[in-house]
N, C-alpha and C. Protein backbone atom coordinates (compact mmCIF):
# COMPACT_ATOMS: atom_id res chain seq x y z
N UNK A 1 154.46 147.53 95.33
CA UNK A 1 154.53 146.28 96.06
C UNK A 1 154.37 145.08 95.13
N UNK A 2 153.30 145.36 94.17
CA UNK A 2 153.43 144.09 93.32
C UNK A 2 154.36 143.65 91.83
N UNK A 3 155.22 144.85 92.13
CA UNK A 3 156.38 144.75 90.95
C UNK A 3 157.48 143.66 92.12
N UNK A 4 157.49 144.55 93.66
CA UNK A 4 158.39 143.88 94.27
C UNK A 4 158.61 142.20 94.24
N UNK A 5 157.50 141.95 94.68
CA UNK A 5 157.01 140.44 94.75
C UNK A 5 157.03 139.86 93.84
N UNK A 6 156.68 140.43 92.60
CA UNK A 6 156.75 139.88 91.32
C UNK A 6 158.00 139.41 90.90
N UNK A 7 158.89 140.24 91.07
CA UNK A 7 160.56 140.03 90.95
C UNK A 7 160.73 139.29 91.64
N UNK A 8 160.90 139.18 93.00
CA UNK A 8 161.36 138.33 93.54
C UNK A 8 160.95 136.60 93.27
N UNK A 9 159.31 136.88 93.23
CA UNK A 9 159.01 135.36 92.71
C UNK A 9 160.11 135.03 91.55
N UNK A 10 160.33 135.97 90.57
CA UNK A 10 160.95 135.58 89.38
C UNK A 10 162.21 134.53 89.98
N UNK A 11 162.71 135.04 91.13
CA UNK A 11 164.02 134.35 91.40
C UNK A 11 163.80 133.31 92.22
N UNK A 12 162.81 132.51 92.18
CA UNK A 12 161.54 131.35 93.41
C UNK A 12 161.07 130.68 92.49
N UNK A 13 161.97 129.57 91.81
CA UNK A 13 161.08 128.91 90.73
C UNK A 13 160.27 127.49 92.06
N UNK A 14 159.31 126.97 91.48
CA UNK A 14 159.29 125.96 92.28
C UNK A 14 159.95 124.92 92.98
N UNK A 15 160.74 124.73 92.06
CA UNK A 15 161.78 123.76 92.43
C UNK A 15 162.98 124.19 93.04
N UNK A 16 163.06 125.06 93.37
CA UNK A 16 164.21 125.97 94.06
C UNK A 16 164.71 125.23 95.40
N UNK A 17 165.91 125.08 95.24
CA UNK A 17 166.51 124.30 96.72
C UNK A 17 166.51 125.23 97.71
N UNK A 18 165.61 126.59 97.80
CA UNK A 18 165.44 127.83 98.65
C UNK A 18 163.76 127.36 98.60
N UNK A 19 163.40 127.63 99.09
CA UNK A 19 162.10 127.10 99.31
C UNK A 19 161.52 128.41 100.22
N UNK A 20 162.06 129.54 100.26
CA UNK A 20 161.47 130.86 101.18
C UNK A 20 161.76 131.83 100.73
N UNK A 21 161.53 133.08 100.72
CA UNK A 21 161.50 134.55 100.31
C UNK A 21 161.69 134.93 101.40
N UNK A 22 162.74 136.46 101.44
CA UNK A 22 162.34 136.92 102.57
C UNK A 22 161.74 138.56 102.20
N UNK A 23 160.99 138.91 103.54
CA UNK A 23 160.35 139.74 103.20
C UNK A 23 160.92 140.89 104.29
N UNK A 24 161.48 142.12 104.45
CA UNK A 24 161.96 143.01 104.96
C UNK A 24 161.30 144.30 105.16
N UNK A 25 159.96 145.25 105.97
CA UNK A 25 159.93 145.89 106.12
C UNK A 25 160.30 146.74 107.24
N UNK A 26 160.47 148.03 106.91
CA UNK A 26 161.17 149.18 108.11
C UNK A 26 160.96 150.63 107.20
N UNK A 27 161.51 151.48 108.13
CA UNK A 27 161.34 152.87 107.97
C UNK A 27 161.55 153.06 106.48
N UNK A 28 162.64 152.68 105.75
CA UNK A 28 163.00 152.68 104.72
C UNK A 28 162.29 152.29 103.39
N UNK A 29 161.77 151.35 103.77
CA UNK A 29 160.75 150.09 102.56
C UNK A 29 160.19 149.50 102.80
N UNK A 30 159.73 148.76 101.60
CA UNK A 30 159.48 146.78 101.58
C UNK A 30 160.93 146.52 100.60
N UNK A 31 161.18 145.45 101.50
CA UNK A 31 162.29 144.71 100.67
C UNK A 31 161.78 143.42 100.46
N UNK A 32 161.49 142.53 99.48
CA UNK A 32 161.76 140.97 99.30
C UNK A 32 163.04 140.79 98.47
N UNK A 33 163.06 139.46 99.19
CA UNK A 33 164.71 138.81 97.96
C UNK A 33 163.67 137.33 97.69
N UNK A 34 164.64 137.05 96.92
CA UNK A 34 164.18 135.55 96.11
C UNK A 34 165.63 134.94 95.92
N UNK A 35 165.53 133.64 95.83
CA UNK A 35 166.57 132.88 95.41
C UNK A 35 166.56 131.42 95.06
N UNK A 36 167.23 131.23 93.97
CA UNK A 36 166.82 129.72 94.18
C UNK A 36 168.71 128.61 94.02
N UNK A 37 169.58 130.09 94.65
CA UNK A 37 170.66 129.14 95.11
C UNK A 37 171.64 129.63 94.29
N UNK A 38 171.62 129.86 93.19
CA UNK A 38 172.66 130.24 92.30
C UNK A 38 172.15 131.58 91.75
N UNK A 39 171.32 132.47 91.46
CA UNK A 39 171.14 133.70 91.47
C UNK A 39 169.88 134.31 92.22
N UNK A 40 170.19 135.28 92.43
CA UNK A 40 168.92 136.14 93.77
C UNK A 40 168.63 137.27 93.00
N UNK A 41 167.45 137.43 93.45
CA UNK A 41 167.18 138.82 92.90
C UNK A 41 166.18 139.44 94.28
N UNK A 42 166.96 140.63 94.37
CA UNK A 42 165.99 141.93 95.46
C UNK A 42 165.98 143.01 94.92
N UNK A 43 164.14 143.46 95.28
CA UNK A 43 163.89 144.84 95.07
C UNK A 43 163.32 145.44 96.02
N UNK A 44 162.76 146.80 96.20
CA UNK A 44 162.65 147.62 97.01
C UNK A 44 161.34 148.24 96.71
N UNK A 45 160.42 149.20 97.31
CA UNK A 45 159.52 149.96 97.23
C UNK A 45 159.20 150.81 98.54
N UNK A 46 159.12 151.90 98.05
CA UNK A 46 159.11 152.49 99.64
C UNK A 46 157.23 152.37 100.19
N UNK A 47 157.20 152.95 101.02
CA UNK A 47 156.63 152.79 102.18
C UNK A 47 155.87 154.46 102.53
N UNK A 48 154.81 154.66 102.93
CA UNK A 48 154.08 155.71 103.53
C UNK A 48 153.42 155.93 105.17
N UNK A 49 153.75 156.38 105.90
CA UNK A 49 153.38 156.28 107.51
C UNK A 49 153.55 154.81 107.66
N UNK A 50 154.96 154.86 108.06
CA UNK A 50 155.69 153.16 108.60
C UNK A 50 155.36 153.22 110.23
N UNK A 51 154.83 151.94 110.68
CA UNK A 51 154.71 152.12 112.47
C UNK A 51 154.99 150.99 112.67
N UNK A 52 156.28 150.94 113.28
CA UNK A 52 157.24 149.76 114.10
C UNK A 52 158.50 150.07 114.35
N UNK A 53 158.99 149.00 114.29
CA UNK A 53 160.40 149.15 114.77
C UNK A 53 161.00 149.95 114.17
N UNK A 54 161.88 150.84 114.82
CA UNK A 54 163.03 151.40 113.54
C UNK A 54 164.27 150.60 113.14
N UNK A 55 164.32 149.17 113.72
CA UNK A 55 165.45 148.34 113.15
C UNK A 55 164.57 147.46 112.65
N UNK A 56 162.91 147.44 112.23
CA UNK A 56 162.15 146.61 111.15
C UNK A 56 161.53 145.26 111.76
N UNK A 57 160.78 144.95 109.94
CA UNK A 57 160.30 143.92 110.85
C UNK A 57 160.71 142.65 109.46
N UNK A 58 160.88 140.85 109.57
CA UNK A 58 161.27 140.67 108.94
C UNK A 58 160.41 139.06 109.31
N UNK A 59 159.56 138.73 107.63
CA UNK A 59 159.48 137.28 108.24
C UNK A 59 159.63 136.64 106.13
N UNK A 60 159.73 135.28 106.92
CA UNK A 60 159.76 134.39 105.26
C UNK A 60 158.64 133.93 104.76
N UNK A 61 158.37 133.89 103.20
CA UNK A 61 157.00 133.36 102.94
C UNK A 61 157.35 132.39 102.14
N UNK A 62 156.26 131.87 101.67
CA UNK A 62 156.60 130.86 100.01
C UNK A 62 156.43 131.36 98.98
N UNK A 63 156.20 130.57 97.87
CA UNK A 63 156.17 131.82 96.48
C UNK A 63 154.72 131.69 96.71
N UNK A 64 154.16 130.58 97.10
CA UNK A 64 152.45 131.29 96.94
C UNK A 64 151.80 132.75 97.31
N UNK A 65 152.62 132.91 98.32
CA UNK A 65 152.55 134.27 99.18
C UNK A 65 152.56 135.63 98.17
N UNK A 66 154.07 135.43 97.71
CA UNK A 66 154.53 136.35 96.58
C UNK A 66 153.29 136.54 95.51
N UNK A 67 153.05 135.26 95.30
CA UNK A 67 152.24 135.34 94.06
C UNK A 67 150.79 135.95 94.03
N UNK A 68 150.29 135.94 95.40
CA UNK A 68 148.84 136.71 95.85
C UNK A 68 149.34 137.98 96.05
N UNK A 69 150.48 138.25 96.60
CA UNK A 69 151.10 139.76 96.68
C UNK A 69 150.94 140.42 96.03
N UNK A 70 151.53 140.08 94.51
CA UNK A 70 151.57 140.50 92.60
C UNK A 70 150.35 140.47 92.91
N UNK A 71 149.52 139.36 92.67
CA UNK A 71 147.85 139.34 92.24
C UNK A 71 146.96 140.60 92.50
N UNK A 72 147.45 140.80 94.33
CA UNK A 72 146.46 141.72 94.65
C UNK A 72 147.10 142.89 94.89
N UNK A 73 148.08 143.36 94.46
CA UNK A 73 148.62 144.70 94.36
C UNK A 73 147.98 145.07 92.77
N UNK A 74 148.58 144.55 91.97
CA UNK A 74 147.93 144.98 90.92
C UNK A 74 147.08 145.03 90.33
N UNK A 75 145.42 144.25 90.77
CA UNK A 75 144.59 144.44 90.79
C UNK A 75 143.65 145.89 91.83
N UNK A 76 144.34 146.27 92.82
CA UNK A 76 144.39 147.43 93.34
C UNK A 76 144.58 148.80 92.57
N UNK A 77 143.80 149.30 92.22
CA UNK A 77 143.78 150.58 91.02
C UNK A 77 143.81 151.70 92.07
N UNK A 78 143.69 151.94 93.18
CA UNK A 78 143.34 152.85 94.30
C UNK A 78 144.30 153.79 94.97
N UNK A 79 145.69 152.79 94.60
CA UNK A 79 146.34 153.29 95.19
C UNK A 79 147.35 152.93 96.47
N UNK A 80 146.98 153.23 97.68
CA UNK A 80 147.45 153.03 98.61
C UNK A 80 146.97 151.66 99.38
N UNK A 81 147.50 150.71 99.98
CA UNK A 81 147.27 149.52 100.35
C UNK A 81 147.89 149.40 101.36
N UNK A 82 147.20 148.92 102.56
CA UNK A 82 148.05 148.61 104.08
C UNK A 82 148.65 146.86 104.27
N UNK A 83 149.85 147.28 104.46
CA UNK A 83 150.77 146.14 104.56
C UNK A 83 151.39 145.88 106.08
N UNK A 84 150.75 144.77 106.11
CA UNK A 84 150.96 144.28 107.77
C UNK A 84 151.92 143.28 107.95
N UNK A 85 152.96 143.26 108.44
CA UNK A 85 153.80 142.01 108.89
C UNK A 85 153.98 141.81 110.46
N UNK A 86 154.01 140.28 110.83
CA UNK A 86 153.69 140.05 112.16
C UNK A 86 154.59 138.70 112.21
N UNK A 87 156.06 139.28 112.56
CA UNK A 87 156.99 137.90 112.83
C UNK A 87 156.64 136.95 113.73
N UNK A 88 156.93 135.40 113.01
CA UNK A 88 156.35 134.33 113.87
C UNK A 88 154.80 134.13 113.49
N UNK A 89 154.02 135.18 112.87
CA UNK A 89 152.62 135.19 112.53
C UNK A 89 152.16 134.86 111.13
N UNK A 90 152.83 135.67 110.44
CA UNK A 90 152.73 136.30 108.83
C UNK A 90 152.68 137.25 108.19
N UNK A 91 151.94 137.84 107.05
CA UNK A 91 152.07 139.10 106.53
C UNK A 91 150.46 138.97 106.35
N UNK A 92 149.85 140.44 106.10
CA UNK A 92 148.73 140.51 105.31
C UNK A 92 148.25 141.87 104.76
N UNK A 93 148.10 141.78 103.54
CA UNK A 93 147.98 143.01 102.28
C UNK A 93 146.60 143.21 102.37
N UNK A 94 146.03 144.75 102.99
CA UNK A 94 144.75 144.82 102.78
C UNK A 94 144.93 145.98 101.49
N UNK A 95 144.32 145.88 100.32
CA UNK A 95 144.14 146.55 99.06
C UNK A 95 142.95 148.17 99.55
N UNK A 96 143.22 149.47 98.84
CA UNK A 96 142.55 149.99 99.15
C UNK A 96 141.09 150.05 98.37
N UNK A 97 141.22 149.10 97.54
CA UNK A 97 140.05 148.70 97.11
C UNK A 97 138.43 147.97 97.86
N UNK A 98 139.17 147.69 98.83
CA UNK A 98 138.07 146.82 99.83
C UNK A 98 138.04 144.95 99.40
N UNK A 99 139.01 144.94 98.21
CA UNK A 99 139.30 143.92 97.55
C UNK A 99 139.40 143.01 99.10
N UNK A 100 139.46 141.69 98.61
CA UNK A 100 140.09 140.58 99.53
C UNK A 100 141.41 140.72 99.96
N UNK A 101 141.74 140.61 101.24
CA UNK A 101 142.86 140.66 101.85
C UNK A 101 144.19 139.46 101.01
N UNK A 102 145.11 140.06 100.87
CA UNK A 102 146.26 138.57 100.60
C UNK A 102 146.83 138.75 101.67
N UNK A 103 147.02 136.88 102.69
CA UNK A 103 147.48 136.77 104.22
C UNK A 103 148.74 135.76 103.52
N UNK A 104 149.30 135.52 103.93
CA UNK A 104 150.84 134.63 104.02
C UNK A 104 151.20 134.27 105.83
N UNK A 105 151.65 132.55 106.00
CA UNK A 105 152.07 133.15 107.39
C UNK A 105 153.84 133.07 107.08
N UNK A 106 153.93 133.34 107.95
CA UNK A 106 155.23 133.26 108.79
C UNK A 106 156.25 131.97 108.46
N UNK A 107 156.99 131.49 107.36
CA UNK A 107 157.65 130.23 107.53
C UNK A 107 158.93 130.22 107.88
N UNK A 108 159.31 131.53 108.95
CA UNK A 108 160.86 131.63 109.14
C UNK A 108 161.34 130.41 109.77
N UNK A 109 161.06 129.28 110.24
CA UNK A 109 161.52 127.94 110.83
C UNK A 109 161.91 127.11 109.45
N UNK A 110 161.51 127.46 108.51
CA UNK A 110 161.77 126.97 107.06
C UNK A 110 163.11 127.09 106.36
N UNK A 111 163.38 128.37 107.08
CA UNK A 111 164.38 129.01 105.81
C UNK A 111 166.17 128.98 106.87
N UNK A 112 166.45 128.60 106.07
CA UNK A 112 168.06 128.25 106.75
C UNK A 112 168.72 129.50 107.05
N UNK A 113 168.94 129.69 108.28
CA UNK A 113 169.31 131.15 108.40
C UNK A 113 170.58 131.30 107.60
N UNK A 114 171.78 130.46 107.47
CA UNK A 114 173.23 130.38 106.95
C UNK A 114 172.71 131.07 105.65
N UNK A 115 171.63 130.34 104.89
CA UNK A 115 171.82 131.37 103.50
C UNK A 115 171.49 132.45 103.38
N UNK A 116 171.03 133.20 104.41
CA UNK A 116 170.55 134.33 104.15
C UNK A 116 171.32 135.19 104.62
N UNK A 117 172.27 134.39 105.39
CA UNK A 117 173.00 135.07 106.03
C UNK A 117 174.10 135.46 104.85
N UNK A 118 174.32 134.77 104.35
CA UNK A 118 175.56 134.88 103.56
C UNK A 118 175.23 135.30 102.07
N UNK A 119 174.01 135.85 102.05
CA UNK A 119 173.48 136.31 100.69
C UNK A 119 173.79 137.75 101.52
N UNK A 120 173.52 138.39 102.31
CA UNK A 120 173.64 139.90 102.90
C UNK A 120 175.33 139.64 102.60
N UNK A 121 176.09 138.59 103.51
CA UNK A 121 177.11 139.09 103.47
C UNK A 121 177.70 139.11 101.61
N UNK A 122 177.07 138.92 100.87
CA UNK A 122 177.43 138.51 99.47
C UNK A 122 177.22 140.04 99.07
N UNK A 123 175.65 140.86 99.37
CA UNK A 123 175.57 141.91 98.77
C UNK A 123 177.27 143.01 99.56
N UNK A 124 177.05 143.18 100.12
CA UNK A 124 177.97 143.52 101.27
C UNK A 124 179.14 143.99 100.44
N UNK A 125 179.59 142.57 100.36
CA UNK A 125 181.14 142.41 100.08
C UNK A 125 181.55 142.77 98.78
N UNK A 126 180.21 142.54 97.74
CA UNK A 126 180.75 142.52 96.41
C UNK A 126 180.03 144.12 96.28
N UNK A 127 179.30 144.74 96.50
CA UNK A 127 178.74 146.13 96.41
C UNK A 127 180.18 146.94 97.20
N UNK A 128 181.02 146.44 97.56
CA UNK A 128 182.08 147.16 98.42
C UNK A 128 183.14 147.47 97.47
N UNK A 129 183.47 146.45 96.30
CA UNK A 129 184.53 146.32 95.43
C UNK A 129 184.30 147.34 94.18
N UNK A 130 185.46 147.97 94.44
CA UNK A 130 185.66 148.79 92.73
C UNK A 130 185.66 147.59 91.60
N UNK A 131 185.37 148.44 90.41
CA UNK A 131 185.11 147.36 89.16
C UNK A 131 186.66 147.24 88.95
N UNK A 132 186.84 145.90 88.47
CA UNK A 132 187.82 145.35 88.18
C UNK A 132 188.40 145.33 86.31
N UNK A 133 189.24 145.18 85.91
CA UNK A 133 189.70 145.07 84.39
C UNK A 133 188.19 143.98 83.87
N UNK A 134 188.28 144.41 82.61
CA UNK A 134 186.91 143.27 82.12
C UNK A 134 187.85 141.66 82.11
N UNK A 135 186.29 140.66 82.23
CA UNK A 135 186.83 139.57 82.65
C UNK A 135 185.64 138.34 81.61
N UNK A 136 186.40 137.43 81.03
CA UNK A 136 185.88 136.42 80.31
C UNK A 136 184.72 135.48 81.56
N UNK A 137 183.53 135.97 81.49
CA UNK A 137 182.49 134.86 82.03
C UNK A 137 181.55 134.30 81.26
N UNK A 138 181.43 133.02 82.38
CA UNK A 138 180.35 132.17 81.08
C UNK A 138 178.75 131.99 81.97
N UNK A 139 177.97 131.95 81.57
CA UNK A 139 176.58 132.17 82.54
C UNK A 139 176.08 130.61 82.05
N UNK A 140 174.97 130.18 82.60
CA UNK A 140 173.90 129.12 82.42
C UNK A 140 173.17 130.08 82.11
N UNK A 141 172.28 129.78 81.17
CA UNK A 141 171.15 130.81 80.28
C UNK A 141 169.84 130.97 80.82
N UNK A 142 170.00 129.50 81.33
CA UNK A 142 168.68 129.54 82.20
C UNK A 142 168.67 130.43 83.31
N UNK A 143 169.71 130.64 83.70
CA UNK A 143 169.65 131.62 85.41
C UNK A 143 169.82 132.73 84.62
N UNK A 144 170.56 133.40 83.49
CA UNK A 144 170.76 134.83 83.00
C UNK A 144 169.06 135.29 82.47
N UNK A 145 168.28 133.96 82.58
CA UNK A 145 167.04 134.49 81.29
C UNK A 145 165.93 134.98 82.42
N UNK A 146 166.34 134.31 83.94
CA UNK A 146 165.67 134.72 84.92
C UNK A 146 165.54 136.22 85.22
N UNK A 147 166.70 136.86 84.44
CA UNK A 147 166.90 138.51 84.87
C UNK A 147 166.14 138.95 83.61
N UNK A 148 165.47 138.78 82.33
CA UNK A 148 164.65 139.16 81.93
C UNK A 148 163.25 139.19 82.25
N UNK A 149 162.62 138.71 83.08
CA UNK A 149 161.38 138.73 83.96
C UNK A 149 161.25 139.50 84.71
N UNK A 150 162.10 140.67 85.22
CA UNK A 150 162.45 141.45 85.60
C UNK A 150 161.29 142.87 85.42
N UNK A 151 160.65 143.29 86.46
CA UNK A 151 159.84 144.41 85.92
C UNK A 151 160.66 145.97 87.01
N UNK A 152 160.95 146.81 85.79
CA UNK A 152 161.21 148.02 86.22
C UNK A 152 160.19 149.27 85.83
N UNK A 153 160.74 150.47 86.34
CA UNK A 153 160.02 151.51 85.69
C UNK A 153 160.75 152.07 84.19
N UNK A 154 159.76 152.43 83.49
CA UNK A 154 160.61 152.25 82.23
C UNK A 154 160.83 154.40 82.33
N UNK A 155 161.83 154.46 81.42
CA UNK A 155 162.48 155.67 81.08
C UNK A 155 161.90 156.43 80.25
N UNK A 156 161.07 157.81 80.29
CA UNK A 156 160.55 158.99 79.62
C UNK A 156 161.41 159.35 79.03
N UNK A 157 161.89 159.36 77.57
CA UNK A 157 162.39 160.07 77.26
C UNK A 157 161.92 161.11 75.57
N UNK A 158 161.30 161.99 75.57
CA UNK A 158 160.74 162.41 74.36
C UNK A 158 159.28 162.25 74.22
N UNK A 159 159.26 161.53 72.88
CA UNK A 159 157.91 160.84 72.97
C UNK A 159 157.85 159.05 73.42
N UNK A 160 158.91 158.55 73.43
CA UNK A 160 158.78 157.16 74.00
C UNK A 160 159.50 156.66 75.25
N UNK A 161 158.91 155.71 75.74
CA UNK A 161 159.83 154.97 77.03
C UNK A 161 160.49 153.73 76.48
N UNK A 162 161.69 154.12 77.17
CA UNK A 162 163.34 153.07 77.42
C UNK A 162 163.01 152.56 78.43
N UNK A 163 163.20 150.95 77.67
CA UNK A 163 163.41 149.63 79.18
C UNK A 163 164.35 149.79 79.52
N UNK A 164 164.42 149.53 81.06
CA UNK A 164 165.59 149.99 82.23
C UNK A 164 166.55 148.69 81.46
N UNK A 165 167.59 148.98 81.34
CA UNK A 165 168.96 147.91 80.83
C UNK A 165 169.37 146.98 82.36
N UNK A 166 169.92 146.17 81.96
CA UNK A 166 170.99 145.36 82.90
C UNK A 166 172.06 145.57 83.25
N UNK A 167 172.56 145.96 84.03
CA UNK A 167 173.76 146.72 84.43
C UNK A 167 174.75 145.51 85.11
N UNK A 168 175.59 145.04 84.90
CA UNK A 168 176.51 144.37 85.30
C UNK A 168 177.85 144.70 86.11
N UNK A 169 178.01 144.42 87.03
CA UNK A 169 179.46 144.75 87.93
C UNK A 169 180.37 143.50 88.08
N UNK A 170 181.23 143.07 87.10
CA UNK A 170 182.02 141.82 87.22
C UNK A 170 183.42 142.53 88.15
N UNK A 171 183.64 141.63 88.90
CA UNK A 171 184.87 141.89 89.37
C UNK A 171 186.20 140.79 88.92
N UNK A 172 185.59 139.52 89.06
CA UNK A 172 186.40 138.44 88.57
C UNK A 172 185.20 137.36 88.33
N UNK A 173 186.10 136.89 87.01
CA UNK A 173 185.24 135.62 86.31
C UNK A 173 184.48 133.82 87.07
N UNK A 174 185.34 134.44 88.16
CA UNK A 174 184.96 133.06 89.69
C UNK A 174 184.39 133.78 90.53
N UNK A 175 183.71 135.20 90.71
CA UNK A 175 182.90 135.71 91.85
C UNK A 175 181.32 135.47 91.70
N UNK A 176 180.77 135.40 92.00
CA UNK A 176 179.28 136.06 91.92
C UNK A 176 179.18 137.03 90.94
N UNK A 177 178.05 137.86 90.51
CA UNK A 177 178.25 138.97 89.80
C UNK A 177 177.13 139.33 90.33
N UNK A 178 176.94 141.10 90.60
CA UNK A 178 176.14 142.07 90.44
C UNK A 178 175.17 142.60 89.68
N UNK A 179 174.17 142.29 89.79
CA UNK A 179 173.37 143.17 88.77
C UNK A 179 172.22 144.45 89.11
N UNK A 180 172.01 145.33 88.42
CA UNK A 180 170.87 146.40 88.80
C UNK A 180 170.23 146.39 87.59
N UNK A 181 169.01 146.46 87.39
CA UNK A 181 168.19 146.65 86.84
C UNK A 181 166.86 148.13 87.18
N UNK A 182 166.87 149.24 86.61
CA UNK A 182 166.72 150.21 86.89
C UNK A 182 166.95 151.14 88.36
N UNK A 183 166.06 151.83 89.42
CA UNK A 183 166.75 152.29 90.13
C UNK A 183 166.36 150.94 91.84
N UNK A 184 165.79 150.48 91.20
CA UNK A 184 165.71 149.44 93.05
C UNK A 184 165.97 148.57 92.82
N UNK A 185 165.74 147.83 92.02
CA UNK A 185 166.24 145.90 91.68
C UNK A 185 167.31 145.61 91.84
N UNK A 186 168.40 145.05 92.51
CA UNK A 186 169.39 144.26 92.57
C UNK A 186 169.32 142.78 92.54
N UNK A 187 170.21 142.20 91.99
CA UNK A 187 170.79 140.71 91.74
C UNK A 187 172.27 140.34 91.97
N UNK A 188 172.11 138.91 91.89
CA UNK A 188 173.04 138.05 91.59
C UNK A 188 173.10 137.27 91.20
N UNK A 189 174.24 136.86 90.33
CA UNK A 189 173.95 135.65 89.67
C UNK A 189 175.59 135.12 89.54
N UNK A 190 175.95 133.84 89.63
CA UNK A 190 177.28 132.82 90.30
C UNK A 190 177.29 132.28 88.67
N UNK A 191 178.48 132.79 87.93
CA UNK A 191 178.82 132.20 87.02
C UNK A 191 179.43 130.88 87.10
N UNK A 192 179.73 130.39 85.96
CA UNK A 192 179.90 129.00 85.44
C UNK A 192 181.24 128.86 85.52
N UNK A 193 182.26 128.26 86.05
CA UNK A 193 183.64 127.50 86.35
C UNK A 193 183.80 127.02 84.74
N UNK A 194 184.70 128.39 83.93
CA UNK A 194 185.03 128.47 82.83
C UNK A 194 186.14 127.56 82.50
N UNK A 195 186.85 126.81 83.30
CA UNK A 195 187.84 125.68 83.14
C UNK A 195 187.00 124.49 82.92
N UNK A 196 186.10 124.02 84.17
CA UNK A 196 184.97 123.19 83.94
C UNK A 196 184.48 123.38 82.86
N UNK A 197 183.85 124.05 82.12
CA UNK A 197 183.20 124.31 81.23
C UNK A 197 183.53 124.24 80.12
N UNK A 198 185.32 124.48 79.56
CA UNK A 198 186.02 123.45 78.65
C UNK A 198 185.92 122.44 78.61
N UNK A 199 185.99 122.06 79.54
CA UNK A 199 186.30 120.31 79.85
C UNK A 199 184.97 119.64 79.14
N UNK A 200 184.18 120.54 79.51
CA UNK A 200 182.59 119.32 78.93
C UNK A 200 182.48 119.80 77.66
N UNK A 201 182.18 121.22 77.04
CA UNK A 201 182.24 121.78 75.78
C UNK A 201 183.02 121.72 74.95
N UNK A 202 184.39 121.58 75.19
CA UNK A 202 185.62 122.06 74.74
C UNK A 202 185.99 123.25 74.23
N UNK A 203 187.21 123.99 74.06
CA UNK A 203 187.76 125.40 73.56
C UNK A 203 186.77 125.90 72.58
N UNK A 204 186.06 125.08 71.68
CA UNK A 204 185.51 126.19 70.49
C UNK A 204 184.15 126.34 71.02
N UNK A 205 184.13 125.99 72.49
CA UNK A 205 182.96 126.39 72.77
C UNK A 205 182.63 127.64 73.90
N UNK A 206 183.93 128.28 74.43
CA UNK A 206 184.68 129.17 74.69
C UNK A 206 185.38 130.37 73.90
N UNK A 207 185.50 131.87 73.94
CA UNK A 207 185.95 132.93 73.55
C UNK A 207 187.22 132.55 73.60
């Protein structure tokens, strides 16, 4: 839970013209996404004796929320931790430590449903497409450096562990792009209008 949150904050800078997280539990997981408009990042963690809905339960927080999430998951050495969500109410993380509860409420009146809507339909559409011929894109560094903050499980192999890589799915150089980062993290991130981007740089600042 507190890798989840953690990621997602990554994609919740303060200043984010998204100003909400959403938070997704059901039979399946915890899901949060993050966004701050031009790349998102969601991860996953499953879940042990889930009791609610089987079509879930779903509310928005702020990054403060996220950020007590991280805090008190990983200060939790115990183990197992009960995670409560109560749409319209809030969320609240009791640690099996006996630690202090982390509460968040409810800011779904906050969060513009259109973008969230169209971030599902984004995973959707572009997780639907076969990979395409490789394609010349140009990123803002600042949104690509956001996917290094990124915490996965790292890879056993021998005597040492491999950081989970960045996996990229370009389809075309004007889409969105795909990313995974080991086996639950997904992203996106909206490259840079490589014509535009002559224009201010010029050609030798382009492949």
């Amino acid at each position: 839970m507190a890798r989840v949150a953690y990621n997602a904050l990554s994609f919740l800078p303060a200043r984010s013209m998204v100003q909400t997280a959403r938070v997704d539990l059901g039979p399946t997981g915890l899901r949060i996404t993050g966004t701050n408009g031009y790349a998102v990042g969601q991860d996953t963690a499953p879940v042990e004796e889930y009791r609610g809905p089987t079509e879930g339960l779903t509310v928005h927080v702020d990054r403060g929320v996220l950020a007590a999430l991280d805090t008190g998951g990983r200060k939790d050495k115990r183990g197992f931790g009960r995670f409560e969500l109560r749409p319209g109410d809030g969320l609240i993380f009791r640690p099996a430590n006996n630690d202090i509860a982390s509460a968040g409420q409810d800011v779904t009146e906050q969060a513009d449903p259109r973008v969230w809507s169209l971030l599902d339909e984004l995973f959707t559409r572009l997780e639907g497409r076969p990979p395409s011929l490789p394609e010349l894109v140009a990123f803002d560094p600042a949104l690509l450096a956001m996917f290094s903050k990124v915490k996965a499980p790292k890879v056993r192999t021998g005597d040492s562990n491999l950081e989970r890589a960045l996996d990229m799915a370009i389809f075309d150089s004007k889409e969105p792009i795909l990313i995974k980062i080991g086996p639950t993290f997904r992203g996106v991130i909206v490259p840079i209008d490589r014509d535009v981007h002559e224009e201010n740089v010029g050609p030798e600042g382009l492949w």
